[in-house]
C-alpha atoms as a PDB file:
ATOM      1  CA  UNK A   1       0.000   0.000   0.000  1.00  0.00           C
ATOM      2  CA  UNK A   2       1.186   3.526  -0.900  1.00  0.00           C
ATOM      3  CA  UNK A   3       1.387   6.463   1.937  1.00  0.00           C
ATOM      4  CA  UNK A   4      -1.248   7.832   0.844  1.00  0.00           C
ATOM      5  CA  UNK A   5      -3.713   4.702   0.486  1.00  0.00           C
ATOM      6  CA  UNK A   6      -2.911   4.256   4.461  1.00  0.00           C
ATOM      7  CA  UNK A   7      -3.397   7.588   5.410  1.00  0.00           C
ATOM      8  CA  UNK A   8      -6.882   7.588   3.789  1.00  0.00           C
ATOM      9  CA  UNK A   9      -7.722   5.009   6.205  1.00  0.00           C
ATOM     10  CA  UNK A  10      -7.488   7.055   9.443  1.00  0.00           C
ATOM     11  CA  UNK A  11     -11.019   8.466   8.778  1.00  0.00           C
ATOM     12  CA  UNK A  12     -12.557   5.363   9.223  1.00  0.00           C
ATOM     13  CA  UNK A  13     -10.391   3.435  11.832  1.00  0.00           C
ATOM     14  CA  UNK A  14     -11.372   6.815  13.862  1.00  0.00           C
ATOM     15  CA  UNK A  15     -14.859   6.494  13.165  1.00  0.00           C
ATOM     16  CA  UNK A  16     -14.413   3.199  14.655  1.00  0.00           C
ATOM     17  CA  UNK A  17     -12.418   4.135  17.516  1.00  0.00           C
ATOM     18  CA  UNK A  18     -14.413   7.007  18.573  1.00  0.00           C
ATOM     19  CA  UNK A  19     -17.304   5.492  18.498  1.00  0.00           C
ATOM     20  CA  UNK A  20     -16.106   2.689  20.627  1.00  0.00           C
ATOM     21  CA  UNK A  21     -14.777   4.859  23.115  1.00  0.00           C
ATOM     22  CA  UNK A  22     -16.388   7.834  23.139  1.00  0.00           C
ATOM     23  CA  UNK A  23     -13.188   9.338  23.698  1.00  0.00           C
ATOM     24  CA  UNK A  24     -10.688  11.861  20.685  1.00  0.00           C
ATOM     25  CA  UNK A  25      -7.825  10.979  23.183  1.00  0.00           C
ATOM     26  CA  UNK A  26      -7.955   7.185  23.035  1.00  0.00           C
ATOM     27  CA  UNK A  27      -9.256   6.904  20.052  1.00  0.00           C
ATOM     28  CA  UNK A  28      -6.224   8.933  18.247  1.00  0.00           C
ATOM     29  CA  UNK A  29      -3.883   6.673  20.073  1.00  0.00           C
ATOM     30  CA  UNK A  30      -6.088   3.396  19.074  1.00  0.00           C
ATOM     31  CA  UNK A  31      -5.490   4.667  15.716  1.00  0.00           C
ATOM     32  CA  UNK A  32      -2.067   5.363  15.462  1.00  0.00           C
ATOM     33  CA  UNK A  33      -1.301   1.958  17.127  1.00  0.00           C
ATOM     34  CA  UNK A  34      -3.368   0.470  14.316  1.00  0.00           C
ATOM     35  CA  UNK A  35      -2.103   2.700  11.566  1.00  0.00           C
ATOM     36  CA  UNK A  36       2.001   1.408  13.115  1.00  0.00           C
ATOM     37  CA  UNK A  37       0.489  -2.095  12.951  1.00  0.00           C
ATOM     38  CA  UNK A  38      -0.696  -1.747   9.244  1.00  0.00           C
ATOM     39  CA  UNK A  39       2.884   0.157   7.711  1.00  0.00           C
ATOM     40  CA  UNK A  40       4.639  -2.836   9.712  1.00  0.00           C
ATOM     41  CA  UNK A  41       2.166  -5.572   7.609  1.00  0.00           C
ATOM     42  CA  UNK A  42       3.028  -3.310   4.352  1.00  0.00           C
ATOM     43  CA  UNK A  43       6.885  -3.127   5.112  1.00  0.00           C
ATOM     44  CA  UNK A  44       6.861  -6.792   5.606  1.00  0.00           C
ATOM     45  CA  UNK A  45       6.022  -7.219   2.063  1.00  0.00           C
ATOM     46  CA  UNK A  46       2.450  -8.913   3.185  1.00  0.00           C
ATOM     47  CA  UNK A  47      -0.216  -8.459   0.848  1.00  0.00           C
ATOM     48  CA  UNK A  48      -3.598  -6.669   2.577  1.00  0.00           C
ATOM     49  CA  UNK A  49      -6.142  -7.948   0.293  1.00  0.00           C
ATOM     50  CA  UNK A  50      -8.846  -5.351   1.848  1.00  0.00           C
ATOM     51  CA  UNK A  51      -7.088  -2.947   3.358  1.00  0.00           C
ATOM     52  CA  UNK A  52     -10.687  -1.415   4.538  1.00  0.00           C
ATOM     53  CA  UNK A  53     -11.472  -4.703   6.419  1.00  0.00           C
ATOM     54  CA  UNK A  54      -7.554  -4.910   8.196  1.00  0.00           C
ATOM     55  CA  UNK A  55      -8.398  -1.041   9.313  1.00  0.00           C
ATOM     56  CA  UNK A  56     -11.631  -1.812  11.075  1.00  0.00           C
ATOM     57  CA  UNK A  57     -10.428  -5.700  12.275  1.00  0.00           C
ATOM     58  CA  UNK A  58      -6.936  -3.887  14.115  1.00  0.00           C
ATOM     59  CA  UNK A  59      -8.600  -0.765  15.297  1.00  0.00           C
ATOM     60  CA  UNK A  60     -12.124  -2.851  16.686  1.00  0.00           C
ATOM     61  CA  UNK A  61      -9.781  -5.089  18.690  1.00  0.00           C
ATOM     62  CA  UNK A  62      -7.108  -2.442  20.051  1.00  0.00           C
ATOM     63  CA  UNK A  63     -10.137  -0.613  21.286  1.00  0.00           C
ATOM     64  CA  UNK A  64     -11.548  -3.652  22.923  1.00  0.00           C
ATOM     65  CA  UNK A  65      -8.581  -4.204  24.547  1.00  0.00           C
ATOM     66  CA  UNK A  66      -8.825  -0.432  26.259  1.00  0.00           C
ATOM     67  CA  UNK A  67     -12.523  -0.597  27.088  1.00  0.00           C
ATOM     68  CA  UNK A  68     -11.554  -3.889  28.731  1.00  0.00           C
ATOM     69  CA  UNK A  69      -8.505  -2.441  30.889  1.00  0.00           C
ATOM     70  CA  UNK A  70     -10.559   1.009  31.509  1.00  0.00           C
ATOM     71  CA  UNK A  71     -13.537  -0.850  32.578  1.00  0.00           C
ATOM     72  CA  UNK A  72     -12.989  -0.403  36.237  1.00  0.00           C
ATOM     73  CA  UNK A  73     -12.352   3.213  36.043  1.00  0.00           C
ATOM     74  CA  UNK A  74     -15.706   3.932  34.577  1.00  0.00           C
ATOM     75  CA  UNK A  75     -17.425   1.863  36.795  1.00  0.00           C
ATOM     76  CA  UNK A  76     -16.138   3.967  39.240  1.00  0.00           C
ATOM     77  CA  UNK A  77     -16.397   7.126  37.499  1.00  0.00           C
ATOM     78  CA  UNK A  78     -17.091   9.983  40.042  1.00  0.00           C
ATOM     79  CA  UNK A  79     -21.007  11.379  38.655  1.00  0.00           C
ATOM     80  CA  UNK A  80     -22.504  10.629  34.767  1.00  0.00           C
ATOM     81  CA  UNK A  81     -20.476   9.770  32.075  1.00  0.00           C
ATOM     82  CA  UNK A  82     -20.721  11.791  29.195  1.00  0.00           C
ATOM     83  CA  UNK A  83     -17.757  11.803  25.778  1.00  0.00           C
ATOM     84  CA  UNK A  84     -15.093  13.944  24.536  1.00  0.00           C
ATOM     85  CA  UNK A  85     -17.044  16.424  22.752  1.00  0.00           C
ATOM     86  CA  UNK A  86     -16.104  16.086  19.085  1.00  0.00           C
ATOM     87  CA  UNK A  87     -16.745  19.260  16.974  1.00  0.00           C
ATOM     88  CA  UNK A  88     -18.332  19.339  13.714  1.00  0.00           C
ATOM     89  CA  UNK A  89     -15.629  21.766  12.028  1.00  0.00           C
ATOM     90  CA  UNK A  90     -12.364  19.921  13.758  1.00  0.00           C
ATOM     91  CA  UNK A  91      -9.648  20.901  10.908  1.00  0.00           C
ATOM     92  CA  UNK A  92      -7.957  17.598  11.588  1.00  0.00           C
ATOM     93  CA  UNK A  93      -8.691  15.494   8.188  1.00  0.00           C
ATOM     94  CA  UNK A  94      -8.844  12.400   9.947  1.00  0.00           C
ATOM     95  CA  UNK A  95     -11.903  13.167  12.366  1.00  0.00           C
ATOM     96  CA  UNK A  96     -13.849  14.147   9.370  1.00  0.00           C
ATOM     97  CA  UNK A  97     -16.259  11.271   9.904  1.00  0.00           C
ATOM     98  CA  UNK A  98     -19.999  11.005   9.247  1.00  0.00           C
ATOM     99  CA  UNK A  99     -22.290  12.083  11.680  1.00  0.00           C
ATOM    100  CA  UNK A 100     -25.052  10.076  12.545  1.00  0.00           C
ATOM    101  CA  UNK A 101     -27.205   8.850  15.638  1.00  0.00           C
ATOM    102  CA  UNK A 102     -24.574   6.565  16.750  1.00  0.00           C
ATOM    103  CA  UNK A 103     -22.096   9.790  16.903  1.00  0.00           C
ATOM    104  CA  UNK A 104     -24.323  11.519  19.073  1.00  0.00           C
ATOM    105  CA  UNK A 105     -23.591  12.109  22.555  1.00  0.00           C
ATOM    106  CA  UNK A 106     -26.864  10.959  24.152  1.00  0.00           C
ATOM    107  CA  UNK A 107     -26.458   7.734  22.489  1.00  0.00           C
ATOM    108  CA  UNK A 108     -22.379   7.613  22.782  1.00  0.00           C
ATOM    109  CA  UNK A 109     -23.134   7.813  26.794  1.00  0.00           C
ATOM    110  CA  UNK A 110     -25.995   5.126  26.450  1.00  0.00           C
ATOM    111  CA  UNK A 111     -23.361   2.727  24.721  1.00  0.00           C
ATOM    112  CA  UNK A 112     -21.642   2.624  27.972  1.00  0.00           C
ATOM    113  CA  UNK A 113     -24.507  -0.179  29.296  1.00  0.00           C
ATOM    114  CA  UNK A 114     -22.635  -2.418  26.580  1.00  0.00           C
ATOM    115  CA  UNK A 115     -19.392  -4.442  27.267  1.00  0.00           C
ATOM    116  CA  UNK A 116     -16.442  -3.730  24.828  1.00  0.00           C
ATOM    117  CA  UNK A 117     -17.877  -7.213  22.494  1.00  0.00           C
ATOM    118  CA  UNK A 118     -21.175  -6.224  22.975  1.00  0.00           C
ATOM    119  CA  UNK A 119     -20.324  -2.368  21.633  1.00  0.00           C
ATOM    120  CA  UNK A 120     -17.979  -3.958  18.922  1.00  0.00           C
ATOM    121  CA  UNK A 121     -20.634  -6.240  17.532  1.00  0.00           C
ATOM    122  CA  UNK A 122     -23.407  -4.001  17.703  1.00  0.00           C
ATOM    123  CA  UNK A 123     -21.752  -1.177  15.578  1.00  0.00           C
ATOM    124  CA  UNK A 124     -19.741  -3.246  13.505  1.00  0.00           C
ATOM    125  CA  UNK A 125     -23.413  -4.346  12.267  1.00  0.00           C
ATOM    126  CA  UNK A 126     -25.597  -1.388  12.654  1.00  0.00           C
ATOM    127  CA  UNK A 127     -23.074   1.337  11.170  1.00  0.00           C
ATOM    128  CA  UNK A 128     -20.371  -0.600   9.405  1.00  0.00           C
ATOM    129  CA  UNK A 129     -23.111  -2.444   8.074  1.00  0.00           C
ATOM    130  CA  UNK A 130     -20.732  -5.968   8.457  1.00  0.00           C
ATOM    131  CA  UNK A 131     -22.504  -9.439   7.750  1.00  0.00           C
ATOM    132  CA  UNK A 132     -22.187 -11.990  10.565  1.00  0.00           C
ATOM    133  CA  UNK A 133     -19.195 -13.730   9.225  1.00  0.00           C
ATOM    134  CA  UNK A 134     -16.864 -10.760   9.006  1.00  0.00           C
ATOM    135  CA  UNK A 135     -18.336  -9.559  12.269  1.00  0.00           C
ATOM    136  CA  UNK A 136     -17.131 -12.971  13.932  1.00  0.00           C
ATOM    137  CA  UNK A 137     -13.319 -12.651  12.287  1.00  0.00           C
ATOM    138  CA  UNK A 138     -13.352  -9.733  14.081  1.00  0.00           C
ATOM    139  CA  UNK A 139     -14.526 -10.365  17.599  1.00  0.00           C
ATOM    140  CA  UNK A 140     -13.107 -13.681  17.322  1.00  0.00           C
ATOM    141  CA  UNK A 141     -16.639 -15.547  17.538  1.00  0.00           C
ATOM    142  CA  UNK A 142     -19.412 -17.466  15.133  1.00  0.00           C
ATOM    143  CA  UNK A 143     -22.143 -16.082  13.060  1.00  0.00           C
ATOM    144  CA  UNK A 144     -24.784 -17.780  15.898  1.00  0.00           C
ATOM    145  CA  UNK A 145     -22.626 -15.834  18.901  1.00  0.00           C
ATOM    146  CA  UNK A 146     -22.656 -12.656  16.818  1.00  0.00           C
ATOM    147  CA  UNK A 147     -26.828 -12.764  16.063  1.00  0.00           C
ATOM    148  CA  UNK A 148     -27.194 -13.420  19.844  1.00  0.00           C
ATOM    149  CA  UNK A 149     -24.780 -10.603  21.284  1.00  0.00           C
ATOM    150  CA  UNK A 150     -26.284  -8.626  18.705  1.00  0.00           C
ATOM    151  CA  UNK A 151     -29.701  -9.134  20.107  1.00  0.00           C
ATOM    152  CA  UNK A 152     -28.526  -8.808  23.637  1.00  0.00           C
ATOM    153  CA  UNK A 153     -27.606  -5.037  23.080  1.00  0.00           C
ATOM    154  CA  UNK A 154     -30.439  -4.129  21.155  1.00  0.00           C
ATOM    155  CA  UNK A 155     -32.569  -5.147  24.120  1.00  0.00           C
ATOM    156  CA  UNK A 156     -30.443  -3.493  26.659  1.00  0.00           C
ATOM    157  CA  UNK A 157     -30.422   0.024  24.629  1.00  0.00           C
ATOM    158  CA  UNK A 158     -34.218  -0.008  23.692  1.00  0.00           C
ATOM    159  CA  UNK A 159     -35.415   1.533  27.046  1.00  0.00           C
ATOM    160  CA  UNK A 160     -32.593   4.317  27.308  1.00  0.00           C
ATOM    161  CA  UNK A 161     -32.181   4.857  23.208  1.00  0.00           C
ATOM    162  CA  UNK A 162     -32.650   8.494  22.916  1.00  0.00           C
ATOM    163  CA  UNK A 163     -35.075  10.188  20.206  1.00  0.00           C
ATOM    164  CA  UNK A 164     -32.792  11.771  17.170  1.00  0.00           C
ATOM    165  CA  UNK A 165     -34.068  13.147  14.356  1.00  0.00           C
ATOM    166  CA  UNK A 166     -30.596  14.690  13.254  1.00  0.00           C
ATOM    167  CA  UNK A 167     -29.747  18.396  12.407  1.00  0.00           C
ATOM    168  CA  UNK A 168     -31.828  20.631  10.521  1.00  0.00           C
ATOM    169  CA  UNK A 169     -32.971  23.993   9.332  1.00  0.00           C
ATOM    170  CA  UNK A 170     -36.075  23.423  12.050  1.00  0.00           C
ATOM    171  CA  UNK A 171     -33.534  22.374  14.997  1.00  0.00           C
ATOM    172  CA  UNK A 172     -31.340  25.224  14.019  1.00  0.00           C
ATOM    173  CA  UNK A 173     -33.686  27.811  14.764  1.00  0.00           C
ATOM    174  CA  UNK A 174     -34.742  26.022  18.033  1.00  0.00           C
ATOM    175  CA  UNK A 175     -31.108  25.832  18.537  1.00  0.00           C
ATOM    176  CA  UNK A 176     -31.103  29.401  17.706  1.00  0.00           C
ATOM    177  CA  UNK A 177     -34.214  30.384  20.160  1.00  0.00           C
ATOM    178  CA  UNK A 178     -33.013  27.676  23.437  1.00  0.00           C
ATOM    179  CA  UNK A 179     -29.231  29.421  23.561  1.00  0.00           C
ATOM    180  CA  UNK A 180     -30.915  32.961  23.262  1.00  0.00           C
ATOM    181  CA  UNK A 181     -33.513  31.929  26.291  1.00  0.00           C
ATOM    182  CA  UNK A 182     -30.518  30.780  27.718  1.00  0.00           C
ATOM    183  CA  UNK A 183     -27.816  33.567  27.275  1.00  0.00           C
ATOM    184  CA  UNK A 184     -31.230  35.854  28.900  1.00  0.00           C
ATOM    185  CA  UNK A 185     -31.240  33.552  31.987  1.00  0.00           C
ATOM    186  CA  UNK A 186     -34.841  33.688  30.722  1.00  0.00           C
ATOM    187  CA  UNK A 187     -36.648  30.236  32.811  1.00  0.00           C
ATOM    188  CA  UNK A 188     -40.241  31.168  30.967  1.00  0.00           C
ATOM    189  CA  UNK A 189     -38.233  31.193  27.104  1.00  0.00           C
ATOM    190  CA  UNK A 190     -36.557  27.925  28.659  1.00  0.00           C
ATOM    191  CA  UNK A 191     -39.468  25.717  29.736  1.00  0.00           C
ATOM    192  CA  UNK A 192     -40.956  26.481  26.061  1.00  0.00           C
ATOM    193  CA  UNK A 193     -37.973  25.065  24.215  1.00  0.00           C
ATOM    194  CA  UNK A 194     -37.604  22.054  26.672  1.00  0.00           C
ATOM    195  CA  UNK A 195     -39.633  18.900  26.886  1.00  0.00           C
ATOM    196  CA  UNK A 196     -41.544  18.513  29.537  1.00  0.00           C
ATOM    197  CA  UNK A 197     -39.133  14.751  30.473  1.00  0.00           C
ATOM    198  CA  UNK A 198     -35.814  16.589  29.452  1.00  0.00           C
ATOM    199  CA  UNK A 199     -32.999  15.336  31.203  1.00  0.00           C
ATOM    200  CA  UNK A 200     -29.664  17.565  32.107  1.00  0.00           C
ATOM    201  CA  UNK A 201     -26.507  15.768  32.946  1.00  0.00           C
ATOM    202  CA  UNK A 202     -22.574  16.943  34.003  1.00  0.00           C
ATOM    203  CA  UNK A 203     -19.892  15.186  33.841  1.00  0.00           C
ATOM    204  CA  UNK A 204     -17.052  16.525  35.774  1.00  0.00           C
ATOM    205  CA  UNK A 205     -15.301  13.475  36.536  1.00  0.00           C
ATOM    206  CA  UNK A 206     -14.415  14.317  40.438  1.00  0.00           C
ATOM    207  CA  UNK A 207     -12.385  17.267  38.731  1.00  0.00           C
ATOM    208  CA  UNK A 208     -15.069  20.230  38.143  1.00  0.00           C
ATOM    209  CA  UNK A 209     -18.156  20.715  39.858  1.00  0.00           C
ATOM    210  CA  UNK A 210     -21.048  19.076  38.590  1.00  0.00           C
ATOM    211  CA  UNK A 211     -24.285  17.549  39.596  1.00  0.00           C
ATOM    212  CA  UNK A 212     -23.625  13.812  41.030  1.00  0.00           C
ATOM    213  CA  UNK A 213     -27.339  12.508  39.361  1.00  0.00           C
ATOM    214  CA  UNK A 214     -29.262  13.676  36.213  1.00  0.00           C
ATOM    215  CA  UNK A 215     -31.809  16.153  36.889  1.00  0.00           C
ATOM    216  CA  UNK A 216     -34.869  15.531  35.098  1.00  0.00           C
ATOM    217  CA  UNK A 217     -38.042  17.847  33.941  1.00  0.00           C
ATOM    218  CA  UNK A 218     -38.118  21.381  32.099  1.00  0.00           C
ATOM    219  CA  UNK A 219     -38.875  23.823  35.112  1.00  0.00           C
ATOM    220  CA  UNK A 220     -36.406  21.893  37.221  1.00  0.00           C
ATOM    221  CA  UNK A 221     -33.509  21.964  34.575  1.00  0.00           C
ATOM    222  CA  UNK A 222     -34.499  25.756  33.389  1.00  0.00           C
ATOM    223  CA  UNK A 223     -33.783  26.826  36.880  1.00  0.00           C
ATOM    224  CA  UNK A 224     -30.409  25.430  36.887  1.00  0.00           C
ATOM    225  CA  UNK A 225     -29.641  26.980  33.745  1.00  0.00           C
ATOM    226  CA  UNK A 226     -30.643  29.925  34.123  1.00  0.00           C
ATOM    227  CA  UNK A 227     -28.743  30.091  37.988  1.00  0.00           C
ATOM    228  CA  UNK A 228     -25.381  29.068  36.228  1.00  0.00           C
ATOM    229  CA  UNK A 229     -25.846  31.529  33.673  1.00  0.00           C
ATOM    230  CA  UNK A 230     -26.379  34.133  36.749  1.00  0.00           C
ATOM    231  CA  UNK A 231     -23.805  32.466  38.245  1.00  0.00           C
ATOM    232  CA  UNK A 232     -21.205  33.022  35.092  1.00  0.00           C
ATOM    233  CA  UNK A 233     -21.806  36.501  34.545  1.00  0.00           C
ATOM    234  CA  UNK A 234     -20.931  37.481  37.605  1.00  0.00           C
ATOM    235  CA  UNK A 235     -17.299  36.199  37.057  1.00  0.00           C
ATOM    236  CA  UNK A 236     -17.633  37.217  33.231  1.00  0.00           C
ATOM    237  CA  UNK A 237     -17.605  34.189  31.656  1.00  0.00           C
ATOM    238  CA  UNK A 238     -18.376  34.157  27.388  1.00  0.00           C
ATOM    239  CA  UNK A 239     -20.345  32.011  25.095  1.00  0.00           C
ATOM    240  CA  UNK A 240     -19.612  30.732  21.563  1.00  0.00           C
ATOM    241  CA  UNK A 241     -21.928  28.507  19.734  1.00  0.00           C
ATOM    242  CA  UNK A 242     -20.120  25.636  17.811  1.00  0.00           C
ATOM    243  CA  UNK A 243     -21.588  22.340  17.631  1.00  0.00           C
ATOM    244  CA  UNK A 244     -20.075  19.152  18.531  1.00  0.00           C
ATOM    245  CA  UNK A 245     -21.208  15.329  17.500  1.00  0.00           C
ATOM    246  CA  UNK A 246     -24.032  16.758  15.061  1.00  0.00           C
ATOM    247  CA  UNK A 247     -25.719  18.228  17.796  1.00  0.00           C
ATOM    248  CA  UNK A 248     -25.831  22.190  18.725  1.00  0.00           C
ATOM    249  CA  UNK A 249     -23.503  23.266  21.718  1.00  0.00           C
ATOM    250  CA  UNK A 250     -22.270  25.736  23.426  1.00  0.00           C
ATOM    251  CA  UNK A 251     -18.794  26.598  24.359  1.00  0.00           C
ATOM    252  CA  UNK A 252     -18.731  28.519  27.527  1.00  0.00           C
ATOM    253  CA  UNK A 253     -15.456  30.265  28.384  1.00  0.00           C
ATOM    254  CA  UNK A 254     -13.359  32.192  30.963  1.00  0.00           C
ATOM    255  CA  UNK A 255     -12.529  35.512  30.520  1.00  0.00           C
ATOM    256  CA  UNK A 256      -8.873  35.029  29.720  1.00  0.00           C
ATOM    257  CA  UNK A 257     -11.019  32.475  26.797  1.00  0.00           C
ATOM    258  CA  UNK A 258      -9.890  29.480  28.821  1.00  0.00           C
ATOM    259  CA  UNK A 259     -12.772  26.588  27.495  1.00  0.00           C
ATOM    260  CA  UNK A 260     -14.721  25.972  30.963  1.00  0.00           C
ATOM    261  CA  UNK A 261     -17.261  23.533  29.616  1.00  0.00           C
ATOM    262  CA  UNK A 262     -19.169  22.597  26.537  1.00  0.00           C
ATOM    263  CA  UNK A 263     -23.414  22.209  26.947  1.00  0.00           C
ATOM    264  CA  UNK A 264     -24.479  19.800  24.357  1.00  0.00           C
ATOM    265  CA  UNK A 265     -28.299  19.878  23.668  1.00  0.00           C
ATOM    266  CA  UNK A 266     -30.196  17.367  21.835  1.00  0.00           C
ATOM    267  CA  UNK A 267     -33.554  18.242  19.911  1.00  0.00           C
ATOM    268  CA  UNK A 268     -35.976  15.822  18.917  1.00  0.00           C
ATOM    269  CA  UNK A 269     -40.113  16.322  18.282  1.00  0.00           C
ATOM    270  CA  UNK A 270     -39.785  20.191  18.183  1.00  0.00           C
ATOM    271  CA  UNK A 271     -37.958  20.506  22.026  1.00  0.00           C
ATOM    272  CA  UNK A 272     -34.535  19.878  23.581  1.00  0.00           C
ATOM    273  CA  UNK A 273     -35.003  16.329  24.816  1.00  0.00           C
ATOM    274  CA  UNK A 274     -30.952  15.753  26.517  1.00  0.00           C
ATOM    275  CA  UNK A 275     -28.982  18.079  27.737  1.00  0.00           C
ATOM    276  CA  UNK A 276     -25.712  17.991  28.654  1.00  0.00           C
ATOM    277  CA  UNK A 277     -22.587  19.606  30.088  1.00  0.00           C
ATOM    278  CA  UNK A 278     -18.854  18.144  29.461  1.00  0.00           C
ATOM    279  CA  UNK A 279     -16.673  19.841  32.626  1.00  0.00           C
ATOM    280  CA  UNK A 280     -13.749  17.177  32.856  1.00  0.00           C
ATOM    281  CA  UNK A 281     -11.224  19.361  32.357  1.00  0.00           C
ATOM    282  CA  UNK A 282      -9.215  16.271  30.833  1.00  0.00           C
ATOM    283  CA  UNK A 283     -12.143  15.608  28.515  1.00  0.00           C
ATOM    284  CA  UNK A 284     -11.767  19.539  27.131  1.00  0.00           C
ATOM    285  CA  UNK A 285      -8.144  18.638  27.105  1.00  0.00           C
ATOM    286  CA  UNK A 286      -7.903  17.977  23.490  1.00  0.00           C
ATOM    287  CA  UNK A 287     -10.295  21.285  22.504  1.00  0.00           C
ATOM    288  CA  UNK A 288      -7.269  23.496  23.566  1.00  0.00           C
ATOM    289  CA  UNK A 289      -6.654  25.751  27.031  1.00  0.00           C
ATOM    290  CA  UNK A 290      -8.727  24.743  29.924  1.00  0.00           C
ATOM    291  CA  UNK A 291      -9.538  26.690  32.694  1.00  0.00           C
ATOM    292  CA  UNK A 292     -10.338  26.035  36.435  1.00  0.00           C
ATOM    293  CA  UNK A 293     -14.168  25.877  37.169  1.00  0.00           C
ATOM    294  CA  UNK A 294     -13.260  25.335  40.861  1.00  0.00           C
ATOM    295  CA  UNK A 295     -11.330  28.420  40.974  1.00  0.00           C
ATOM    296  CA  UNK A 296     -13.403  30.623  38.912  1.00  0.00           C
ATOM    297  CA  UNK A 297     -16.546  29.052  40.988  1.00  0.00           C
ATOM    298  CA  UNK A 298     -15.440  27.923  44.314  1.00  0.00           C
ATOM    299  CA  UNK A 299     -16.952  24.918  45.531  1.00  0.00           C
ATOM    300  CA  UNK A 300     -15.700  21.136  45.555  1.00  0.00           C
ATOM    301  CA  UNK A 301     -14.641  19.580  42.446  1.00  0.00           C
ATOM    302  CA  UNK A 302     -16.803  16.633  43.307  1.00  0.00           C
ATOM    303  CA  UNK A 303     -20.146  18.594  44.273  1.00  0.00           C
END
């Protein structure tokens, strides 16, 4: 394979990666252990008959491998768990992947109820579109333990698979109309653009402050808005809208322009149905500067 005919590859092994870890850090190192594995099969004079198929085999099992080691951690994770936010305009060529409901953080955070197989198999079939066979050659099973695993997840997402109807000119303006509402710390111009079951989650990781449990229902989550809004402008914190995993967001930032956090919002049926704000600072890490919520905010970074 030519230089070029790898490097075309590193869209999709990160599509893969990403979307089995819901993490740009580990998922750029998943890839570039996978892209070293596939220049060491080329220098070797092997002959990659689908080069596409090698990709998605080396990167599905490296990322296996992490999910398996990281397991513990998450289970332990200090409040929600929510992924790296992954903007829609990131320059870098290969994170230029195709957005779609699996990409979305809502359902990203939902795959989390899978084990590492469980994720591989599932997505391997419902985005990479993969029959059985090549599905088992991957995962290192048969066609029957691949239809059954498949099964398995589908049952244990259908209760908590969000609503998505995907990005357009409607959700834009109700993108448009929510951040405005919220920008006002207007609660009434809230409650209208959320549904009535929204739920709000933070993920701070034991690192920024953030609520320990979702919060559920549209007066109850406009409030809390609308107080951290207050709450910002008193230490004069900015806003920039810039959407991340094909969903509207907004970046909010220190003064000095220090990335604080980034609220994801979800829209399906005509309201904002999920919610969310990222404030690990080592899941902003890879967005650029962070700053310290704890010592722009006070409070504990585990509240």
């Amino acid at each position: 394979m030519t230089d070029e005919a790898q490097a075309a590859l590193r869209p999709l092994m990160f599509s893969v990666a990403y979307r089995m870890l819901g993490s740009v850090v580990e998922a750029e190192d998943v890839v570039q252990d996978a892209y070293v594995r596939l220049q060491e099969r080329t220098v070797s004079g092997e002959e990659i008959r689908n080069p596409d198929a090698f990709a998605v085999t080396v990167t599905t099992r490296l990322a296996i491998d992490v999910l398996r080691s990281a397991r513990r951690t998450r289970e332990v994770y200090v409040g929600p768990w929510m992924p790296e936010p992954l903007p829609d305009d990131d320059a870098d060529p290969a994170h230029r992947i195709e957005r779609d409901e699996t990409l979305s953080f809502a359902f990203l955070a939902v795959l989390e109820r899978l084990g590492p197989v469980e994720r591989a198999v599932f997505l391997l079939r419902e985005v990479f579109t993969y029959d059985y066979r090549a599905i088992g050659d991957v995962v290192d099973r048969d066609e029957a333990a691949c239809r059954q695993i498949l099964h398995r997840a589908k049952a244990r997402l259908a209760e908590r698979r969000p609503r998505f109807d995907g990005v357009d000119e409607r959700d834009s303006a109700l993108a448009d109309a929510f951040f405005a509402a919220l920008e006002a710390g207007d609660v009434d111009g809230l409650v209208d653009r959320l549904a009535d079951d929204v739920v709000f989650y933070g993920d701070g990781g034991g690192k920024a402050p953030a609520i320990q449990h979702p919060m559920h229902g549209a007066l109850a989550v406009a409030r809390f808005l609308a107080g951290l809004v207050r709450r910002g402008s008193r230490v004069g914190v900015r806003f920039e809208r810039r959407s991340v995993n094909g969903a509207p967001a907004l970046w909010v930032r220190a003064p000095d322009g220090a990335l604080l956090s980034v609220l994801m919002v979800e829209f399906a049926d005509g309201s904002a149905q999920v919610v969310a704000n990222q404030l690990n600072p080592e899941k902003l890490a890879h967005l650029g500067p962070v700053g310290d919520t704890v010592a722009l905010f006070g409070g504990r970074p585990e509240a």
